[in-house]
C-alpha atoms as a PDB file:
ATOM      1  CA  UNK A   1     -27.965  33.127 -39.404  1.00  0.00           C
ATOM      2  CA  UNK A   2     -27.853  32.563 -43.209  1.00  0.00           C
ATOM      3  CA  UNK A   3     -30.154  34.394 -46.007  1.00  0.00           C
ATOM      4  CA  UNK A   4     -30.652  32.710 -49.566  1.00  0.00           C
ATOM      5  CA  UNK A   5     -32.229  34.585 -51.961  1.00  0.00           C
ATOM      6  CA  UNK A   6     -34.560  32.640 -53.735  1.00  0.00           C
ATOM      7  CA  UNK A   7     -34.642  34.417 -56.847  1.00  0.00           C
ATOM      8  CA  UNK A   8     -31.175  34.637 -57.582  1.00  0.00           C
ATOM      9  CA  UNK A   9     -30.327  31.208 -55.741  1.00  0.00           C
ATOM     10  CA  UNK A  10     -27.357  32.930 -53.651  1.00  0.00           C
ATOM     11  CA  UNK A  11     -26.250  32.365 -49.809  1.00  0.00           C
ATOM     12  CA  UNK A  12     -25.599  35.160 -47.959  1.00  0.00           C
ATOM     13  CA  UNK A  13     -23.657  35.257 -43.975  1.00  0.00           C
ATOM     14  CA  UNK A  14     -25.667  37.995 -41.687  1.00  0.00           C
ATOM     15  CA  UNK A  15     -22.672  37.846 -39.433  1.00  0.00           C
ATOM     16  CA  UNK A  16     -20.376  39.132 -41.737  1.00  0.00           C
ATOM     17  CA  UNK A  17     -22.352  41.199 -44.548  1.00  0.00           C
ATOM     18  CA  UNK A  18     -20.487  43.163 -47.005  1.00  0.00           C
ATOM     19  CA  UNK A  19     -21.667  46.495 -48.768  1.00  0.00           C
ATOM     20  CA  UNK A  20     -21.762  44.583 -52.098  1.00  0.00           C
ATOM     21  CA  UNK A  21     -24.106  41.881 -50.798  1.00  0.00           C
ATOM     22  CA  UNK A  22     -26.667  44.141 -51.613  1.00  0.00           C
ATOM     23  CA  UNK A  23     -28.861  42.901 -48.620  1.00  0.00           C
ATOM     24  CA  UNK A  24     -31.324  45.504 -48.104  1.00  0.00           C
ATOM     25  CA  UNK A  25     -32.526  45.425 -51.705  1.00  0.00           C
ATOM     26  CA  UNK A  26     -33.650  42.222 -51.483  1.00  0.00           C
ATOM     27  CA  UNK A  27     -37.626  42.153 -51.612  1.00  0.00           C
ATOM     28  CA  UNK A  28     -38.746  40.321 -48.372  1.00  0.00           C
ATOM     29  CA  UNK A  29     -40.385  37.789 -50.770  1.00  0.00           C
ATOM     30  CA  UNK A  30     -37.270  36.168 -51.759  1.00  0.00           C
ATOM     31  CA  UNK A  31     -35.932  35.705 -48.572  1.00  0.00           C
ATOM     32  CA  UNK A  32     -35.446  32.894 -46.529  1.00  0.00           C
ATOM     33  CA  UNK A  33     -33.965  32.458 -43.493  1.00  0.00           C
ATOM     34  CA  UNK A  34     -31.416  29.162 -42.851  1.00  0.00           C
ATOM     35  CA  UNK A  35     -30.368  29.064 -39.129  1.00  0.00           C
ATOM     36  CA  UNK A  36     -27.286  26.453 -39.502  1.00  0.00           C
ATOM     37  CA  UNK A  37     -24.282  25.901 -41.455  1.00  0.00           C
ATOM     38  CA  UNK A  38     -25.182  22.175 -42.464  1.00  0.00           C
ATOM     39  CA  UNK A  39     -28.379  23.031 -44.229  1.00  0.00           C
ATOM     40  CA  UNK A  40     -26.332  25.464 -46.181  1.00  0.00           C
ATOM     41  CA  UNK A  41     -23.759  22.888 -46.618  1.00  0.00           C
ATOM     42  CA  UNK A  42     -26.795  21.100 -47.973  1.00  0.00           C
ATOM     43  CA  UNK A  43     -28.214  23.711 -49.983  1.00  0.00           C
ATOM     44  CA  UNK A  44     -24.322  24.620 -51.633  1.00  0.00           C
ATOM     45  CA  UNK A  45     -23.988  20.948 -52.854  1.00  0.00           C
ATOM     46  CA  UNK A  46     -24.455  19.440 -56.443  1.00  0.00           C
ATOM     47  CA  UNK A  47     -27.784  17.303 -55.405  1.00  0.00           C
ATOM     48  CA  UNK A  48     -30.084  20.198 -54.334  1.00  0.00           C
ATOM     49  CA  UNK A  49     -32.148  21.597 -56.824  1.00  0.00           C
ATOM     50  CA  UNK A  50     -32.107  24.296 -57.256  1.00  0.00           C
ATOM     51  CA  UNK A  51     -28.768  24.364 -56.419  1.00  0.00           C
ATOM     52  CA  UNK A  52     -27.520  27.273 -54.482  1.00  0.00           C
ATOM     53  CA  UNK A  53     -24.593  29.425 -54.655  1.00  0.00           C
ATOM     54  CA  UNK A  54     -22.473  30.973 -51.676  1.00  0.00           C
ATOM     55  CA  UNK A  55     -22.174  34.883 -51.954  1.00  0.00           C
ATOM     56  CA  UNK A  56     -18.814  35.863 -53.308  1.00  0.00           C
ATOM     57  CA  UNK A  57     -18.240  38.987 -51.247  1.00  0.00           C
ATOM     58  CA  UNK A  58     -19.727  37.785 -47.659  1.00  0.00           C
ATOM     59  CA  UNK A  59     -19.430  33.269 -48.128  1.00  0.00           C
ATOM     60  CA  UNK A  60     -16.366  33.073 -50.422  1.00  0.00           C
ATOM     61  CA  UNK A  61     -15.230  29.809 -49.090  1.00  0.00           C
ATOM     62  CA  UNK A  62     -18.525  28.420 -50.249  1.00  0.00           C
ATOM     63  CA  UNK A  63     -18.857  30.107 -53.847  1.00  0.00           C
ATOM     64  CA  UNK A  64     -18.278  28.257 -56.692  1.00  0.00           C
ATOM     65  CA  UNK A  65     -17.456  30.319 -59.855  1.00  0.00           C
ATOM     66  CA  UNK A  66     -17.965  28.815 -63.176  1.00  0.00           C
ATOM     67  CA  UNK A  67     -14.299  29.584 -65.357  1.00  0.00           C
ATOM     68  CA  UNK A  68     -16.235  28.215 -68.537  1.00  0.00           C
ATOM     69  CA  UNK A  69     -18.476  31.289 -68.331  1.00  0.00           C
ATOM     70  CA  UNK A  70     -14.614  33.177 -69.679  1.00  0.00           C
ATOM     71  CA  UNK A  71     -14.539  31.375 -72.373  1.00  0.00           C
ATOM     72  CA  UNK A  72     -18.232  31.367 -73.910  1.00  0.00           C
END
């Protein structure tokens, strides 16, 4: 099972949850639960909007980091 937080548009993985994933201080509000991979497949690609990030500590495979964000 997958968690995106709807506020901050990330992706987390509940199987393998990290201690900087910050889970539990997520308001219940801006949770939403995503039971398979291809919806966050889905979710992760460049068509979605809003377009949803993978968690860098817990979906790494799946996060995309900006590198012009270095150089602004």
């Amino acid at each position: 099972m997958f968690i995106a937080d709807t506020k901050n548009h990330i992706i987390h993985d509940m199987s393998f949850v990290r201690f900087e994933c910050k889970i539990r201080e997520l308001k219940e509000e801006d949770k939403k639960k995503i039971f398979n991979i291809t919806t966050v497949k889905r979710m992760i690609g460049s068509d979605h909007v809003p377009q949803y990030n993978g968690c860098p500590y817990c979906m790494s495979e799946y996060h995309n980091f900006d590198f012009n964000k270095l150089f602004s």
